[in-house]
PDB file of N, CA and C in Angstrom:
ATOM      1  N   UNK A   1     -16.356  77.866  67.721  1.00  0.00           N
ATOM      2  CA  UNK A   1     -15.590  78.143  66.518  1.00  0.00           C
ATOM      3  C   UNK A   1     -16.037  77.230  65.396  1.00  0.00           C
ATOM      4  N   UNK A   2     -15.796  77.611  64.037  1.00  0.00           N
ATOM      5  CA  UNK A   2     -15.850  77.270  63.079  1.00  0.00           C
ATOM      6  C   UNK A   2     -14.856  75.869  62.160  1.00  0.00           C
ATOM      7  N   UNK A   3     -15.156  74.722  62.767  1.00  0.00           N
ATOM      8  CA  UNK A   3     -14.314  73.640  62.283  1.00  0.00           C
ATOM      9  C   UNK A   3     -13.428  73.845  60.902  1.00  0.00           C
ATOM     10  N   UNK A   4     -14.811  74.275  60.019  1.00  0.00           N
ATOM     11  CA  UNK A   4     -13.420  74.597  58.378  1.00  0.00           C
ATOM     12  C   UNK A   4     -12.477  75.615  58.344  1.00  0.00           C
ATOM     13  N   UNK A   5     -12.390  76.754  59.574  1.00  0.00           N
ATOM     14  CA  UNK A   5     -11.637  77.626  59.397  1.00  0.00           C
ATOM     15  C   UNK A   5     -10.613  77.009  60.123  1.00  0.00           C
ATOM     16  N   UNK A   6     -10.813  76.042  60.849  1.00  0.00           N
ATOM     17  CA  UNK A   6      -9.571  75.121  61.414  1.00  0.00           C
ATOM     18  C   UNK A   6      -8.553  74.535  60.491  1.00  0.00           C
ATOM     19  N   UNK A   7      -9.063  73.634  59.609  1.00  0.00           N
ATOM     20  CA  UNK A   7      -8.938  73.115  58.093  1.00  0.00           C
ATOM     21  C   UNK A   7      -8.280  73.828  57.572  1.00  0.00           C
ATOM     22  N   UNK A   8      -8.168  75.013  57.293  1.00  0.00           N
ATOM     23  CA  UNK A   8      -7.445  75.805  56.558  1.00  0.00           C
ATOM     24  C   UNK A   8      -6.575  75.790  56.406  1.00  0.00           C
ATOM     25  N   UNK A   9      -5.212  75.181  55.194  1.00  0.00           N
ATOM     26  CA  UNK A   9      -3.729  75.288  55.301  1.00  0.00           C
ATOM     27  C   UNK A   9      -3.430  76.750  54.849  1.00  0.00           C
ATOM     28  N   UNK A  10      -1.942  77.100  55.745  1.00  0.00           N
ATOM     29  CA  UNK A  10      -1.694  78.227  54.870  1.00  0.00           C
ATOM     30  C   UNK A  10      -1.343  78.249  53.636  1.00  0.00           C
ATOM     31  N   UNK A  11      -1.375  79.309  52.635  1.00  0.00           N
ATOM     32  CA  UNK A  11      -1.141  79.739  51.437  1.00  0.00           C
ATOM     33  C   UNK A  11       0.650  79.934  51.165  1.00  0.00           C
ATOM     34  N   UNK A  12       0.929  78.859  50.450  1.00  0.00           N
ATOM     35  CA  UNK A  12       2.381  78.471  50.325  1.00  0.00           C
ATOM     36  C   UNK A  12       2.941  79.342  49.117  1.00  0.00           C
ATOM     37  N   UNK A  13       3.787  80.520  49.246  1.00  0.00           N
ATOM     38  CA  UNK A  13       3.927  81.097  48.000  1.00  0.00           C
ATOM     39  C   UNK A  13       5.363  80.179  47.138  1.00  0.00           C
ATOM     40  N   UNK A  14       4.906  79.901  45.958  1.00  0.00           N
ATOM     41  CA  UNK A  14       5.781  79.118  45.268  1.00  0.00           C
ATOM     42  C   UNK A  14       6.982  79.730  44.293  1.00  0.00           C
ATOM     43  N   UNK A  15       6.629  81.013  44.179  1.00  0.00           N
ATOM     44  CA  UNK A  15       7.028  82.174  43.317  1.00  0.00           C
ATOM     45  C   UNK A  15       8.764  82.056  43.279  1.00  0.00           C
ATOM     46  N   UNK A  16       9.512  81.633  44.603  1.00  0.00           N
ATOM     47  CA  UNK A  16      10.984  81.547  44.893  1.00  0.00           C
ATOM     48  C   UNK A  16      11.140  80.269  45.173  1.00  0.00           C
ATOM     49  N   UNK A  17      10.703  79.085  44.235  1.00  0.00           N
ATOM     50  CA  UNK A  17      11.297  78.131  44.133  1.00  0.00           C
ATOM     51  C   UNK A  17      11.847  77.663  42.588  1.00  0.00           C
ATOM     52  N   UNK A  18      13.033  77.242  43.225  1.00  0.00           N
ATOM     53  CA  UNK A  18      14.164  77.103  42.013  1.00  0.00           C
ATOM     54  C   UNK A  18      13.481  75.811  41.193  1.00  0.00           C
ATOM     55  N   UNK A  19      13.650  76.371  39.739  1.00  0.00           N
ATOM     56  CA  UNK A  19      13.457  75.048  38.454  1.00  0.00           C
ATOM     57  C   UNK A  19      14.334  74.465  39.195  1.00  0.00           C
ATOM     58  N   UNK A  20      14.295  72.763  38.760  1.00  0.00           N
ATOM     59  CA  UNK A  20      14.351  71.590  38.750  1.00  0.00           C
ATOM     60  C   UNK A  20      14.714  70.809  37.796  1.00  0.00           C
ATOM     61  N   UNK A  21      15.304  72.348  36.573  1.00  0.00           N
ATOM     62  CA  UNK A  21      15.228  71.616  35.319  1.00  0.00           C
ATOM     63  C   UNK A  21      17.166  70.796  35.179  1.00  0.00           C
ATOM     64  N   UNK A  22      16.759  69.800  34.228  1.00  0.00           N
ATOM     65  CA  UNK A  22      18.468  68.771  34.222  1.00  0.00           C
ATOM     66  C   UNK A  22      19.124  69.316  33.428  1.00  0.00           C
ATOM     67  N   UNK A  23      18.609  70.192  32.591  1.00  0.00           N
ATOM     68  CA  UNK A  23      18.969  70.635  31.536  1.00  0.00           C
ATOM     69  C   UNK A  23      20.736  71.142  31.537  1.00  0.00           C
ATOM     70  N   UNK A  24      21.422  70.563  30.415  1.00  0.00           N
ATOM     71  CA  UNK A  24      23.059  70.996  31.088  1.00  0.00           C
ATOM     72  C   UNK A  24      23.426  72.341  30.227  1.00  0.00           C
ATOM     73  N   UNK A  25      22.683  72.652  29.788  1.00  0.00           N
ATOM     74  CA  UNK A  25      22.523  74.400  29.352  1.00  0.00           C
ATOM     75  C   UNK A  25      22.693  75.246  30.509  1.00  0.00           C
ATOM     76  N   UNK A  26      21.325  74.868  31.165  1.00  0.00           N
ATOM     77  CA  UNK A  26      21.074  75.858  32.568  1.00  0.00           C
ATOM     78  C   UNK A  26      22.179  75.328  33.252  1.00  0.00           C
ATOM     79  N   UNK A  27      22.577  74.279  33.975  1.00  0.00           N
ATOM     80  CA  UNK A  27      23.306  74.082  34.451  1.00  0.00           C
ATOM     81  C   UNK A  27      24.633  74.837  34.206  1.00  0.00           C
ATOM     82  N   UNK A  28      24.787  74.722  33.115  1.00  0.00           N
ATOM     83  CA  UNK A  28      26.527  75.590  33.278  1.00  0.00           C
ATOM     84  C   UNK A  28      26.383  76.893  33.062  1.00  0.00           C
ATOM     85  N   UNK A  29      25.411  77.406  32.510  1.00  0.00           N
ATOM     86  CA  UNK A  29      25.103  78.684  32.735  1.00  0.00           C
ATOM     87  C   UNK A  29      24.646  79.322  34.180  1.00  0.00           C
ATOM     88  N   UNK A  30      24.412  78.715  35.216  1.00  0.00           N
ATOM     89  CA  UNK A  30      24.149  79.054  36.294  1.00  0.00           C
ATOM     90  C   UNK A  30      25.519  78.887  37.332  1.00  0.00           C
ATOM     91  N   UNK A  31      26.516  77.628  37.381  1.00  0.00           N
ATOM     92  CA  UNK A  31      27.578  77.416  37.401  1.00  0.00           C
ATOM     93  C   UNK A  31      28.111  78.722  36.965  1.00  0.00           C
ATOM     94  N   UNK A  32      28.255  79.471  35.850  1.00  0.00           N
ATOM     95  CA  UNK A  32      29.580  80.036  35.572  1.00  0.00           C
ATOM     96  C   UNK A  32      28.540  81.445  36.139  1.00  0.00           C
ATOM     97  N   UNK A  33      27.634  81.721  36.038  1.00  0.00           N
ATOM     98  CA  UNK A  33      26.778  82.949  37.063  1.00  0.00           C
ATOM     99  C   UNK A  33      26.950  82.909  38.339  1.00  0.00           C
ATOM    100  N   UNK A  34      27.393  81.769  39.051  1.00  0.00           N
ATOM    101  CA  UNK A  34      27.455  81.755  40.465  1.00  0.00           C
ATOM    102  C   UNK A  34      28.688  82.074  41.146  1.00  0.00           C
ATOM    103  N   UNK A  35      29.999  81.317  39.869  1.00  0.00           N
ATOM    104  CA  UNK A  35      31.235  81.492  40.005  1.00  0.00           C
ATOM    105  C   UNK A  35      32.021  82.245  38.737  1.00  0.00           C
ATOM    106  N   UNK A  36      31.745  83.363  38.511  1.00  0.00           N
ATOM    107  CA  UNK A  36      32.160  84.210  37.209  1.00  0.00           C
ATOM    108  C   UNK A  36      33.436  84.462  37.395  1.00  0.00           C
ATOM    109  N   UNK A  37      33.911  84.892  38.774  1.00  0.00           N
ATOM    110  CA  UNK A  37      35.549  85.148  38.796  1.00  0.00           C
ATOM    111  C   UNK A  37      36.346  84.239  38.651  1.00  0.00           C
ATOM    112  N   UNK A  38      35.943  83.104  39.153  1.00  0.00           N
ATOM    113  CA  UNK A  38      36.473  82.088  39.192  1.00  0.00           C
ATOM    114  C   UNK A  38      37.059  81.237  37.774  1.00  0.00           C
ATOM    115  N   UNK A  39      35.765  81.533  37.139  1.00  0.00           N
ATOM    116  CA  UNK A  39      35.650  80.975  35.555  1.00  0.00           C
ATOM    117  C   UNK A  39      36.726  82.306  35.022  1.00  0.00           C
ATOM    118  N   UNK A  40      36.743  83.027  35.173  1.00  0.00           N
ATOM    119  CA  UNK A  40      37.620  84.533  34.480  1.00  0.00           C
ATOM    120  C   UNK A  40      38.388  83.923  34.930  1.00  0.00           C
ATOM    121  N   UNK A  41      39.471  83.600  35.877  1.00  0.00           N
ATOM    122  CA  UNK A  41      40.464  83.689  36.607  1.00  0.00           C
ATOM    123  C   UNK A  41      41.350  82.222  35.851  1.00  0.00           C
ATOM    124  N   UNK A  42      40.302  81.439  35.720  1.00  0.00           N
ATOM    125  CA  UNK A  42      40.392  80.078  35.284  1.00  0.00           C
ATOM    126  C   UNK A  42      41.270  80.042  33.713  1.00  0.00           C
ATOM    127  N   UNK A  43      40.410  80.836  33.106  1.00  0.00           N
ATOM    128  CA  UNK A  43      40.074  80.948  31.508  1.00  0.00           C
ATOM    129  C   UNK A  43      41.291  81.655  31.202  1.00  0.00           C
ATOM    130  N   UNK A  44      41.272  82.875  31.953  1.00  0.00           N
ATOM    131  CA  UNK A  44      42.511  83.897  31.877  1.00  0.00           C
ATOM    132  C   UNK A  44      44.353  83.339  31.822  1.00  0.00           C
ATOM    133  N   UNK A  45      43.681  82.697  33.026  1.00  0.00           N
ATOM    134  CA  UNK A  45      45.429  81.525  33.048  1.00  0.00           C
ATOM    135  C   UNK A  45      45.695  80.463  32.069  1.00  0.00           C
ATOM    136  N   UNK A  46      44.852  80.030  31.752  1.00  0.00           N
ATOM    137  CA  UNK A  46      45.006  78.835  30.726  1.00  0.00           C
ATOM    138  C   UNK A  46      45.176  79.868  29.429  1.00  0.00           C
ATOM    139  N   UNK A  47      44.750  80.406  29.010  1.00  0.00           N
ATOM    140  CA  UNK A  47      45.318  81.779  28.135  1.00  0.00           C
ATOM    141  C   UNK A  47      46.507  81.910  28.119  1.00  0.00           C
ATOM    142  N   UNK A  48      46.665  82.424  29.565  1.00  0.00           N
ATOM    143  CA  UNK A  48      48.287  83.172  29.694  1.00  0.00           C
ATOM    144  C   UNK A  48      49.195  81.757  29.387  1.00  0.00           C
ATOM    145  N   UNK A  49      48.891  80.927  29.858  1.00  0.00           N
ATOM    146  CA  UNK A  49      50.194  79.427  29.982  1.00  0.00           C
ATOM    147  C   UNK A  49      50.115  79.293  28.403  1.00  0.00           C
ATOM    148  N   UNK A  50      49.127  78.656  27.926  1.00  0.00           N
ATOM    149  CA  UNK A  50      49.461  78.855  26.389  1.00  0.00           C
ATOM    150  C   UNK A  50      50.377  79.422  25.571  1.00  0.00           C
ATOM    151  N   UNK A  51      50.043  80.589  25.846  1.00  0.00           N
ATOM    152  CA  UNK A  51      50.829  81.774  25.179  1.00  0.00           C
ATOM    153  C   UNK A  51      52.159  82.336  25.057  1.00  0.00           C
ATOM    154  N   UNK A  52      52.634  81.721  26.644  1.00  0.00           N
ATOM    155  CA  UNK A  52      53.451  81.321  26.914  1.00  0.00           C
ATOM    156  C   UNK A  52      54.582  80.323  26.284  1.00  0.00           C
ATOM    157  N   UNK A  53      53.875  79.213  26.761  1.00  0.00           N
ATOM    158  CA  UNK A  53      54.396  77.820  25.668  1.00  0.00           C
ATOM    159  C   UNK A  53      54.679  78.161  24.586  1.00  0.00           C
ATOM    160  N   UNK A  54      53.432  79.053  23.782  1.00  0.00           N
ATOM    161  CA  UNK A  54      53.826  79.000  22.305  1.00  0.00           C
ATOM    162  C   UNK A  54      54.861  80.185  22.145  1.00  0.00           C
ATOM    163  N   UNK A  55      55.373  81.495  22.569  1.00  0.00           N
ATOM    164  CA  UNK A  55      56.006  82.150  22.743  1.00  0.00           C
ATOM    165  C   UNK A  55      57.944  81.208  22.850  1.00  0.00           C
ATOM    166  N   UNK A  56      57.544  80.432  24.211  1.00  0.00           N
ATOM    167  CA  UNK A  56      58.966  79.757  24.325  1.00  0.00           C
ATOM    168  C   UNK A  56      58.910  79.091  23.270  1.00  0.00           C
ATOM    169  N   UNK A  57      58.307  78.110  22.071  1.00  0.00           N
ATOM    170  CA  UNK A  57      58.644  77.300  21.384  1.00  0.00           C
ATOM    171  C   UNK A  57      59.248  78.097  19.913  1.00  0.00           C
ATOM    172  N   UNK A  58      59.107  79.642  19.897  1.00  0.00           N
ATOM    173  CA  UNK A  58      59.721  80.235  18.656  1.00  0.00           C
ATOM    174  C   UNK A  58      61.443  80.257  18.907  1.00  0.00           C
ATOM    175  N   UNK A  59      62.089  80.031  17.941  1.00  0.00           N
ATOM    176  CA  UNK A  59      63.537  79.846  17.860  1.00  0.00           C
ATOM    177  C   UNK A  59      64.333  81.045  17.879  1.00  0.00           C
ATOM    178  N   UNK A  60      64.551  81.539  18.686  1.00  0.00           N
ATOM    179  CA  UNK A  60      64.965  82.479  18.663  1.00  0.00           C
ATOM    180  C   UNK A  60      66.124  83.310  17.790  1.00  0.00           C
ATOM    181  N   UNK A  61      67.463  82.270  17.099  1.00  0.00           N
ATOM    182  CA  UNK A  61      68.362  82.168  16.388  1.00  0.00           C
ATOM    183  C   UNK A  61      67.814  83.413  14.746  1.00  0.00           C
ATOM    184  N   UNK A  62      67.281  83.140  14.681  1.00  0.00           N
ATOM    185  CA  UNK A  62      66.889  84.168  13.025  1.00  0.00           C
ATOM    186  C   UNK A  62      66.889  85.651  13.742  1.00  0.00           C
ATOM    187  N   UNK A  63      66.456  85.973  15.203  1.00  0.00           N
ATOM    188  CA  UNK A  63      66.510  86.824  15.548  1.00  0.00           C
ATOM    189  C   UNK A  63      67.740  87.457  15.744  1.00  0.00           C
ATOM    190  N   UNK A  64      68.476  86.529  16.018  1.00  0.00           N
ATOM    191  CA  UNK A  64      69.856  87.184  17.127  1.00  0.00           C
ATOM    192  C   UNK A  64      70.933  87.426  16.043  1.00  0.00           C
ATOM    193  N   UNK A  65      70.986  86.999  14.719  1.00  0.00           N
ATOM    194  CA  UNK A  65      71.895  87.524  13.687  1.00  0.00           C
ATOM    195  C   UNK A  65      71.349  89.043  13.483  1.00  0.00           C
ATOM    196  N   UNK A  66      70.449  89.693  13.811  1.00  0.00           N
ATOM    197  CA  UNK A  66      70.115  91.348  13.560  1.00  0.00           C
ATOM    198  C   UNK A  66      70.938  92.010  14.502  1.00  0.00           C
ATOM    199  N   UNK A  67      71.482  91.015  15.679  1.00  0.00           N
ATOM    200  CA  UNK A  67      72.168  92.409  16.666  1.00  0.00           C
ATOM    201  C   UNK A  67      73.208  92.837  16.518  1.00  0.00           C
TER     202      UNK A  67
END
C-alpha cells in the first residue's frame, strides 16, 4: 500500500458550524428565534398587567353621577 493515502485526513465539512460571533444583536435575535412564544407570552402579559393598573387607577366617581 501506498503510505500517503494513509496520511490522508478526512474532509471535515464546515458548512453547519455555528458563528461564534459576541455580537449582542445576534444574540438576542437568536434568543427571541429560539424562544418566540415565550417572548409573546412574556410581552403579552406585561401588556395586559399594565393596562390593567392603568385602567384601575381611573376614578371612577365622574362616571357614576350619569346613572
Amino acid at each position: 500500500m501506498n503510505q500517503e493515502v494513509d496520511k490522508v485526513e478526512p474532509a471535515i465539512d464546515k458548512s453547519n458550524e455555528v458563528k461564534k460571533d459576541r455580537n449582542l444583536i445576534y444574540i438576542a435575535l437568536r434568543f427571541i428565534g429560539d424562544n418566540a412564544k415565550t417572548v409573546l407570552i412574556v410581552t403579552y402579559g406585561l401588556g395586559a398587567t399594565v393596562q390593567v393598573f392603568r385602567l384601575g387607577a381611573i376614578d371612577p366617581e365622574p362616571f357614576l353621577k350619569f346613572v
